[in-house]
Protein backbone atom coordinates (compact mmCIF):
# COMPACT_ATOMS: atom_id res chain seq x y z
CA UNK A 1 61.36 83.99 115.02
CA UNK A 2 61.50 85.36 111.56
CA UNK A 3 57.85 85.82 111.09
CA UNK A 4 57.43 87.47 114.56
CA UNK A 5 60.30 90.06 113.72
CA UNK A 6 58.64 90.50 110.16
CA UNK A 7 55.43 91.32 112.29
CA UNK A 8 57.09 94.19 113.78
CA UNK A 9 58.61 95.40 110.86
CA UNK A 10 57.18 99.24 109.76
CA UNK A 11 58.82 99.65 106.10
CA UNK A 12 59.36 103.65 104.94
CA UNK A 13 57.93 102.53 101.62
CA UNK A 14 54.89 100.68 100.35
CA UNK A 15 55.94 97.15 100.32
CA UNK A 16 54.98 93.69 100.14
CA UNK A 17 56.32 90.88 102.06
CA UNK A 18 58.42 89.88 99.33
CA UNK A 19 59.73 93.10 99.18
CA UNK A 20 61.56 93.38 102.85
CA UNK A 21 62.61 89.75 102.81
CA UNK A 22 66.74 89.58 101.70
CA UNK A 23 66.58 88.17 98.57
CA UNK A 24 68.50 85.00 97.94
CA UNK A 25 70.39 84.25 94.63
CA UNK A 26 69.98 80.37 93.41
CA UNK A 27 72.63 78.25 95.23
CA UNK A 28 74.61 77.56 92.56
CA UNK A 29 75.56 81.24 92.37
CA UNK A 30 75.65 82.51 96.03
CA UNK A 31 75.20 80.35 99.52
CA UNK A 32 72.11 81.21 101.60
CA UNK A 33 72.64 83.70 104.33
CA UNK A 34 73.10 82.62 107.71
CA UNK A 35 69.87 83.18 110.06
CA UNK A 36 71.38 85.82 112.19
CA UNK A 37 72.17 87.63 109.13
CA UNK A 38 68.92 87.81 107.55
CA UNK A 39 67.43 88.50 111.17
CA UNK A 40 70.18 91.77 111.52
CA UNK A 41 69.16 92.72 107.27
CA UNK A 42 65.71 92.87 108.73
CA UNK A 43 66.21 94.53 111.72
CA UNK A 44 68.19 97.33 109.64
CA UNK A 45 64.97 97.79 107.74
CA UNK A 46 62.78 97.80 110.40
CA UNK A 47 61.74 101.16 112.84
CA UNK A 48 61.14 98.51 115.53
CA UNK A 49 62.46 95.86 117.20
CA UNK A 50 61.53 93.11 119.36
CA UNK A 51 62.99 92.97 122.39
CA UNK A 52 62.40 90.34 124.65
CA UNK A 53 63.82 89.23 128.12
CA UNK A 54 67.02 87.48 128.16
CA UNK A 55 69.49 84.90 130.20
CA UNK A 56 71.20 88.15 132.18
CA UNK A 57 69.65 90.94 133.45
CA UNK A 58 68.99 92.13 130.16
CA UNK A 59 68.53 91.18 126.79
CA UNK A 60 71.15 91.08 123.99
CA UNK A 61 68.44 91.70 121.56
CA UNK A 62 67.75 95.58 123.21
CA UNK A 63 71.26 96.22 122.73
CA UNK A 64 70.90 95.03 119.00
CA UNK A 65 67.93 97.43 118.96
CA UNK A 66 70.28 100.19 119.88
CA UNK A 67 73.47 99.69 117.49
CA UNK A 68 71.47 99.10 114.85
CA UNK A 69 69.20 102.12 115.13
CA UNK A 70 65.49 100.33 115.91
CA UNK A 71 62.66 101.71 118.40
CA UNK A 72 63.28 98.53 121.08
CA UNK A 73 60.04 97.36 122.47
CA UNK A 74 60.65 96.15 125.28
CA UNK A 75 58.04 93.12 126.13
CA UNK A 76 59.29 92.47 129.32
CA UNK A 77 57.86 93.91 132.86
CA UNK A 78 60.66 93.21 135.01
CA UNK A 79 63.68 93.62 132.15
CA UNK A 80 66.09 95.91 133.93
CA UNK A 81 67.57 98.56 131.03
CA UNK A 82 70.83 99.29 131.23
CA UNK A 83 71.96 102.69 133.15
CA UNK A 84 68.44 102.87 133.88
CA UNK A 85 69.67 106.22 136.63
CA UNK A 86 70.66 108.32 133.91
CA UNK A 87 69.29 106.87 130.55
CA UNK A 88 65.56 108.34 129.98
CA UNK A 89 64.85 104.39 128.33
CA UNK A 90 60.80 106.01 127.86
CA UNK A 91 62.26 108.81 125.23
CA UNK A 92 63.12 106.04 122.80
CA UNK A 93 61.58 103.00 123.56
CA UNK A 94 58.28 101.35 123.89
CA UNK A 95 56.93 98.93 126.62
CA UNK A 96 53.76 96.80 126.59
CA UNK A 97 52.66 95.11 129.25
CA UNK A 98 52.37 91.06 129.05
CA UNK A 99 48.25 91.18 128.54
CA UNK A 100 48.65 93.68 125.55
CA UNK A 101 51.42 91.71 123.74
CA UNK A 102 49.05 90.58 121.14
CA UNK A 103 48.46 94.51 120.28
CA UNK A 104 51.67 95.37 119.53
CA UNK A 105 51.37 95.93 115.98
CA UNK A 106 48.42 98.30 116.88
CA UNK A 107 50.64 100.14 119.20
CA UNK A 108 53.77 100.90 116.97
CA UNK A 109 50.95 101.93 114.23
CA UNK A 110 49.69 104.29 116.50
CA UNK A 111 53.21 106.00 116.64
CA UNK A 112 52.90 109.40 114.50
CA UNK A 113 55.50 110.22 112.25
CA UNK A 114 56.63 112.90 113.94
CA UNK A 115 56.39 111.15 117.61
CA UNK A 116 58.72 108.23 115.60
CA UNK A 117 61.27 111.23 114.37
CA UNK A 118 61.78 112.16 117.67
CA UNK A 119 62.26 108.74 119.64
CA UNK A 120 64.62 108.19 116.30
CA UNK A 121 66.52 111.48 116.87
CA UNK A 122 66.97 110.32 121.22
CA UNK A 123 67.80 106.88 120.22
CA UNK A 124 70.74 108.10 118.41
CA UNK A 125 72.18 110.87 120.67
CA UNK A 126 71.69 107.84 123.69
CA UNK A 127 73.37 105.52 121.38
CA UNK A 128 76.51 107.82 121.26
CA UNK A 129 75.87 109.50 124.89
CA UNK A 130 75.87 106.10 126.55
CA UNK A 131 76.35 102.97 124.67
CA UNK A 132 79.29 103.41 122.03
CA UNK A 133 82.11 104.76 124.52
CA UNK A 134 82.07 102.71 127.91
CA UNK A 135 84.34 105.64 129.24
CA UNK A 136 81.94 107.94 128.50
CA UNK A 137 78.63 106.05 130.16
CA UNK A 138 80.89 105.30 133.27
CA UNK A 139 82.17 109.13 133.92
CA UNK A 140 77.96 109.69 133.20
CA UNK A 141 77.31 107.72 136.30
CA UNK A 142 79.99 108.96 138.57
CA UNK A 143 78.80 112.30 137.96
CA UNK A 144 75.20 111.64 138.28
CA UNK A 145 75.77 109.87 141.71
CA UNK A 146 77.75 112.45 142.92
CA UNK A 147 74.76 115.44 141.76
CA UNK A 148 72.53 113.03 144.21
CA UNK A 149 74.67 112.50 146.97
CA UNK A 150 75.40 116.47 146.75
CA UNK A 151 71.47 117.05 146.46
CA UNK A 152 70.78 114.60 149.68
CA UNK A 153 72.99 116.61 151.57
CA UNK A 154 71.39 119.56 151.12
CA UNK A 155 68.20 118.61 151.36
CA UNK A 156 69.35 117.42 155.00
CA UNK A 157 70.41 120.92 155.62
CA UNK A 158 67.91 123.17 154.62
CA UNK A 159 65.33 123.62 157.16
């Protein structure tokens, strides 16, 4: 798993492999980090991040994306994303289809720097819009339900 998320991983410097990896100090001095931690050190270094389908009816992994400020690509055709009615998921993430999985890397290339700003910049106002007060996401959806249910009714009254 740590190779694949290294795959993704688009440093803001020139780097080497050996670079990006955590460095780990001899074991007489320090212990080892635990796998999830070097997997979250990565993912705070990386613009992108992998995120595949899950157990539920979404991943854990997108939400990771999310808190911890990377792109999610989303490699999964049927992955519902959370408050999908008022979330615009397309602003700030990126989804590949199963048969173009093995182009990834060539995708998130493509990305200008400026296109990457600005799915950066929506990321972070959905991160605080949405995902960091619960409150905040649910009053979102009342609100957006009742601007449809007003908008069905008058679309059944105007001639």
């Amino acid at each position: 798993m740590e190779r694949l998320m290294h795959a993704f991983h688009v440093p803001s410097h020139a780097c080497t492999p050996a670079c990006c990896m955590p460095r780990v100090s001899p074991p007489t001095l320090h212990p080892a980090p635990a796998p999830c931690t070097l997997h979250r050190v990565l993912q705070l270094r990386s613009r992108f991040a992998l995120a595949p389908a899950g157990n539920g009816l979404h991943s854990s992994r997108l939400m990771e994306a999310v808190f911890l400020g990377a792109i999610p690509v989303v490699a999964e055709p049927n992955l519902l994303l959370p408050f999908c009615d008022v979330v615009d998921w397309s602003a700030f993430s990126v989804r590949v289809a199963p048969e173009r999985w093995r182009e990834i890397p060539a995708i998130l290339r493509a990305i200008s720097p400026a296109e990457l700003a600005r799915m950066q910049a929506a990321l972070a106002a959905a991160r605080v819009a949405y995902f960091e007060a619960p409150m905040r996401t649910a009053v979102s959806l009342v609100v957006f339900r009742m601007q449809t249910l007003a908008n069905e009714g008058l679309a059944e009254i105007a001639p």
